[in-house]
N, C-alpha and C. Protein backbone atom coordinates (compact mmCIF):
# COMPACT_ATOMS: atom_id res chain seq x y z
N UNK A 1 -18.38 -30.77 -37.03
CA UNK A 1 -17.44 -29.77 -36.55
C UNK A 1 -17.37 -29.87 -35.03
N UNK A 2 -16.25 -29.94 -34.77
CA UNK A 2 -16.29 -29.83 -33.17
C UNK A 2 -16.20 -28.60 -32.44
N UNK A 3 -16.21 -28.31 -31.09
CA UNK A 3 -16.92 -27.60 -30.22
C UNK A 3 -15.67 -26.34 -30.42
N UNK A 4 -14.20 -27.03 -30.55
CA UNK A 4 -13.16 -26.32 -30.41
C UNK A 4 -13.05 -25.21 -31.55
N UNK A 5 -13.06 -26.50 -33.11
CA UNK A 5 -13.09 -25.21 -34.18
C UNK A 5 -14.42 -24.23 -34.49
N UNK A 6 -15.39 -24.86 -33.55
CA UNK A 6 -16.72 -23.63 -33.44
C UNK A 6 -16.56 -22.49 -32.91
N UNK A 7 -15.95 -22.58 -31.99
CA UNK A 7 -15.03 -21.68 -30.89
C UNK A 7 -14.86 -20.45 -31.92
N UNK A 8 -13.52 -21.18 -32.43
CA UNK A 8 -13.02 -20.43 -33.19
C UNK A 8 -13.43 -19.40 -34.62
N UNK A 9 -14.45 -20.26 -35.29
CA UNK A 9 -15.09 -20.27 -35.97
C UNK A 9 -15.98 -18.97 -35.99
N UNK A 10 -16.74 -18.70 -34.74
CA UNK A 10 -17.16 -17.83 -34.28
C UNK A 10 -16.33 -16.60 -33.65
N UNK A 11 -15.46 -16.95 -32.87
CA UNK A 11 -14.73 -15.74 -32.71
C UNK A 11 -14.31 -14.98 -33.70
N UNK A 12 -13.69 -15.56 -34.71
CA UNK A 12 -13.36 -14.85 -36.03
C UNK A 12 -14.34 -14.23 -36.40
N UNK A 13 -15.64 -14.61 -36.81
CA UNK A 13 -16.73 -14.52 -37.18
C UNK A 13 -16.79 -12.61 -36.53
N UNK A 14 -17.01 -13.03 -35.51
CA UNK A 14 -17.50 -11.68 -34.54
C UNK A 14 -16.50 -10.50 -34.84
N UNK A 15 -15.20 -10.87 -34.60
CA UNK A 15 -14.09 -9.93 -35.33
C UNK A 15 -14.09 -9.32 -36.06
N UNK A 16 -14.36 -10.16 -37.53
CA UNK A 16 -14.67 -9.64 -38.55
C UNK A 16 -15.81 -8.43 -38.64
N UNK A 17 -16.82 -9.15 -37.61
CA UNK A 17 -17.95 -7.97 -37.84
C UNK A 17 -18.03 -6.91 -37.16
N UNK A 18 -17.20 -6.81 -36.15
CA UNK A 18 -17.04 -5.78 -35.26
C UNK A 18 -16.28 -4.77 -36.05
N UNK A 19 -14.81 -4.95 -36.54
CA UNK A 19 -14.57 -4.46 -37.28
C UNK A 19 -14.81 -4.15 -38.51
N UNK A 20 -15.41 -4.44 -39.26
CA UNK A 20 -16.65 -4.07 -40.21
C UNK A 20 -17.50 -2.47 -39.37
N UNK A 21 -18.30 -2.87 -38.61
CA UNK A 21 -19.05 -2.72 -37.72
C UNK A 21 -18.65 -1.07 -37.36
N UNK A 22 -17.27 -1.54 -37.00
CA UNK A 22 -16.26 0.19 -36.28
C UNK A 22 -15.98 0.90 -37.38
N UNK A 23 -15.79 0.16 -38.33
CA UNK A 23 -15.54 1.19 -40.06
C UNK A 23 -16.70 2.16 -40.51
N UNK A 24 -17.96 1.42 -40.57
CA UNK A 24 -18.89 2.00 -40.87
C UNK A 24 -19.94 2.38 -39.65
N UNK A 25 -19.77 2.13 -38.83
CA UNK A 25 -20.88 2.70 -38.21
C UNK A 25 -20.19 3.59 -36.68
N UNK A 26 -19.39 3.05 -36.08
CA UNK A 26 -18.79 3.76 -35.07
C UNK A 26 -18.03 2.96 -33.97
N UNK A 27 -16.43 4.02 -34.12
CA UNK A 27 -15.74 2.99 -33.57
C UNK A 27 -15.87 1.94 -31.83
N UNK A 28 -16.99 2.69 -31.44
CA UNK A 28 -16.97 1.89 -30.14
C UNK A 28 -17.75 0.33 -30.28
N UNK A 29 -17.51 0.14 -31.06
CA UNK A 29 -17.72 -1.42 -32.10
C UNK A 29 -15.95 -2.03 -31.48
N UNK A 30 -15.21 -1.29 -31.47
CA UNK A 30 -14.13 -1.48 -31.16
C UNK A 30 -13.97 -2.58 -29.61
N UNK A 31 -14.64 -1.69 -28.68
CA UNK A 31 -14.94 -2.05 -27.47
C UNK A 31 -15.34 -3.82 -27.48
N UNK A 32 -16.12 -4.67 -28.48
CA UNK A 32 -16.52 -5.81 -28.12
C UNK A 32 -15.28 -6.73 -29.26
N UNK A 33 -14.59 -6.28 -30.19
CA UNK A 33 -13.68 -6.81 -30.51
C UNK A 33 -12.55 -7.10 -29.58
N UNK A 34 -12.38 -6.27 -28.47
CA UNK A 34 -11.19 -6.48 -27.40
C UNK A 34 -12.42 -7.29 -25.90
N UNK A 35 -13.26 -7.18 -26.18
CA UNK A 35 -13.88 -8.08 -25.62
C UNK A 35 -13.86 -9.60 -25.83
N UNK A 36 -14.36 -9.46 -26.80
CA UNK A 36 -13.58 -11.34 -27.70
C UNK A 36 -12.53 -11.60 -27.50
N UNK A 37 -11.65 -10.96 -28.13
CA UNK A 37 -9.87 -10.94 -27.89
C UNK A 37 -9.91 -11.43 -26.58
N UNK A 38 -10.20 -10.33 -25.29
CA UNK A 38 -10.00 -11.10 -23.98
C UNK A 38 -10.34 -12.12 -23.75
N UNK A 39 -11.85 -12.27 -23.90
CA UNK A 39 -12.32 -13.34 -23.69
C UNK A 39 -10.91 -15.15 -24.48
N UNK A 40 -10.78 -14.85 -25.07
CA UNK A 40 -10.14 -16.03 -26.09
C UNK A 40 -8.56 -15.88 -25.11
N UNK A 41 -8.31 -15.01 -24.45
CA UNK A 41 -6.86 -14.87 -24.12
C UNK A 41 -7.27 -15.85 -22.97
N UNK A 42 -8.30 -15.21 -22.08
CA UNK A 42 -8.56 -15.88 -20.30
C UNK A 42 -8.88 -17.08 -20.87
N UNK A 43 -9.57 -17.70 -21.90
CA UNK A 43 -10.15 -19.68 -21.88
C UNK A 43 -8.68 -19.94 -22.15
N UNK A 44 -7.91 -19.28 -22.70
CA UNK A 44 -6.61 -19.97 -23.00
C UNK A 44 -6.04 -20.39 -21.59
N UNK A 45 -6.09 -19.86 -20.38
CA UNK A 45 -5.51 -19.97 -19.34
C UNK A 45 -6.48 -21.28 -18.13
N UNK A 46 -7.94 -20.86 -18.75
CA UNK A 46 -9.04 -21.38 -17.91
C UNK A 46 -9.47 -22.34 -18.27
N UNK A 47 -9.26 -22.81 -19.73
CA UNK A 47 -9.99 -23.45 -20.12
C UNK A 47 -11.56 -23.26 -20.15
N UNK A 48 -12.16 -22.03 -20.25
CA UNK A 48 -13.66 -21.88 -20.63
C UNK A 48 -13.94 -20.74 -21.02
N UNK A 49 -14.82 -20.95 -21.55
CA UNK A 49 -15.58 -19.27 -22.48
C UNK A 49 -16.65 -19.66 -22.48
N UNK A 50 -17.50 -18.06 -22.29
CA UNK A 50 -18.96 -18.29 -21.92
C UNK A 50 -19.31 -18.61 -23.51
N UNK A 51 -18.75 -18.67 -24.78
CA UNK A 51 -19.15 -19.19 -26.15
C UNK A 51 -19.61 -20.45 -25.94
N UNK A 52 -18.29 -21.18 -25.24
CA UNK A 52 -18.35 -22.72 -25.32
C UNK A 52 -19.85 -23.00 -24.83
N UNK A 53 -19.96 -22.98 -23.97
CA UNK A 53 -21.23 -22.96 -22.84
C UNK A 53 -22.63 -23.36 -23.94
N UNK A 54 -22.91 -21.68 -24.99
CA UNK A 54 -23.83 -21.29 -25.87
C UNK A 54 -23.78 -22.67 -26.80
N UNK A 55 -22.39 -22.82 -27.71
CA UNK A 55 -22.17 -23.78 -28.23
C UNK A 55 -22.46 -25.31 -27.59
N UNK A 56 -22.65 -25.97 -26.52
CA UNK A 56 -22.71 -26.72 -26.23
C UNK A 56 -24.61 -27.04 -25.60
N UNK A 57 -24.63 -26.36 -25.84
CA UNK A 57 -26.37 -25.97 -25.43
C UNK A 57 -27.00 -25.77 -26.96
N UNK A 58 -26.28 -25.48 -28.20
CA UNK A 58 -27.24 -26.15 -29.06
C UNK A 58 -26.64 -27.37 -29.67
N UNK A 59 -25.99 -28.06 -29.02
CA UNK A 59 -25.64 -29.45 -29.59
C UNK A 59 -24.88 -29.32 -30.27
N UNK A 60 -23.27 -28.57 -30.57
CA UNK A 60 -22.24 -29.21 -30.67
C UNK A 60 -21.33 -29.73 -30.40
N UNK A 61 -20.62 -31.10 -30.42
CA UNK A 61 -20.65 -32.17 -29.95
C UNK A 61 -18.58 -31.84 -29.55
N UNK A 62 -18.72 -32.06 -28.70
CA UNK A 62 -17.02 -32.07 -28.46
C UNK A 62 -16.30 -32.96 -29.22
N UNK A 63 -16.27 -33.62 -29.51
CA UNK A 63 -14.87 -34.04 -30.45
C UNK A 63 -16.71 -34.95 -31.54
N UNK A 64 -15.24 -35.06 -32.65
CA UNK A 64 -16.04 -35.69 -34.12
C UNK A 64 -15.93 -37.44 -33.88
N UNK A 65 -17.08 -37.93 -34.22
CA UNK A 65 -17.42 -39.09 -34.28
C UNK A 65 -16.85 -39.80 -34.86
């Protein structure tokens, strides 16, 4: 898997659970879903997210072999 659809992979990931998260337990769960969101809006412009960073520090590999 490469670094890009990990990205993604995970962002969804977190989404999902945040919102999960704001259903049952309380909506300021809300707060890190628009955190992600931002975050994914600014790499769109910057090209970086502090994910990538995490992701690339346990060895996944930018493009597939």
């Amino acid at each position: 898997m490469t670094l890009e659809r990990s990205l993604r992979g995970v962002a969804g990931f977190f989404i999902l659970v945040s919102l999960i998260l704001a259903y049952l337990v309380t909506r300021k769960w809300l707060l890190f879903t628009g955190f992600v969101g931002l975050s994914l809006f600014q790499s769109a412009f910057t090209n970086w997210c502090p994910m990538m960073w995490v992701l690339r520090k346990i060895g996944i590999a930018e493009r597939s072999a």
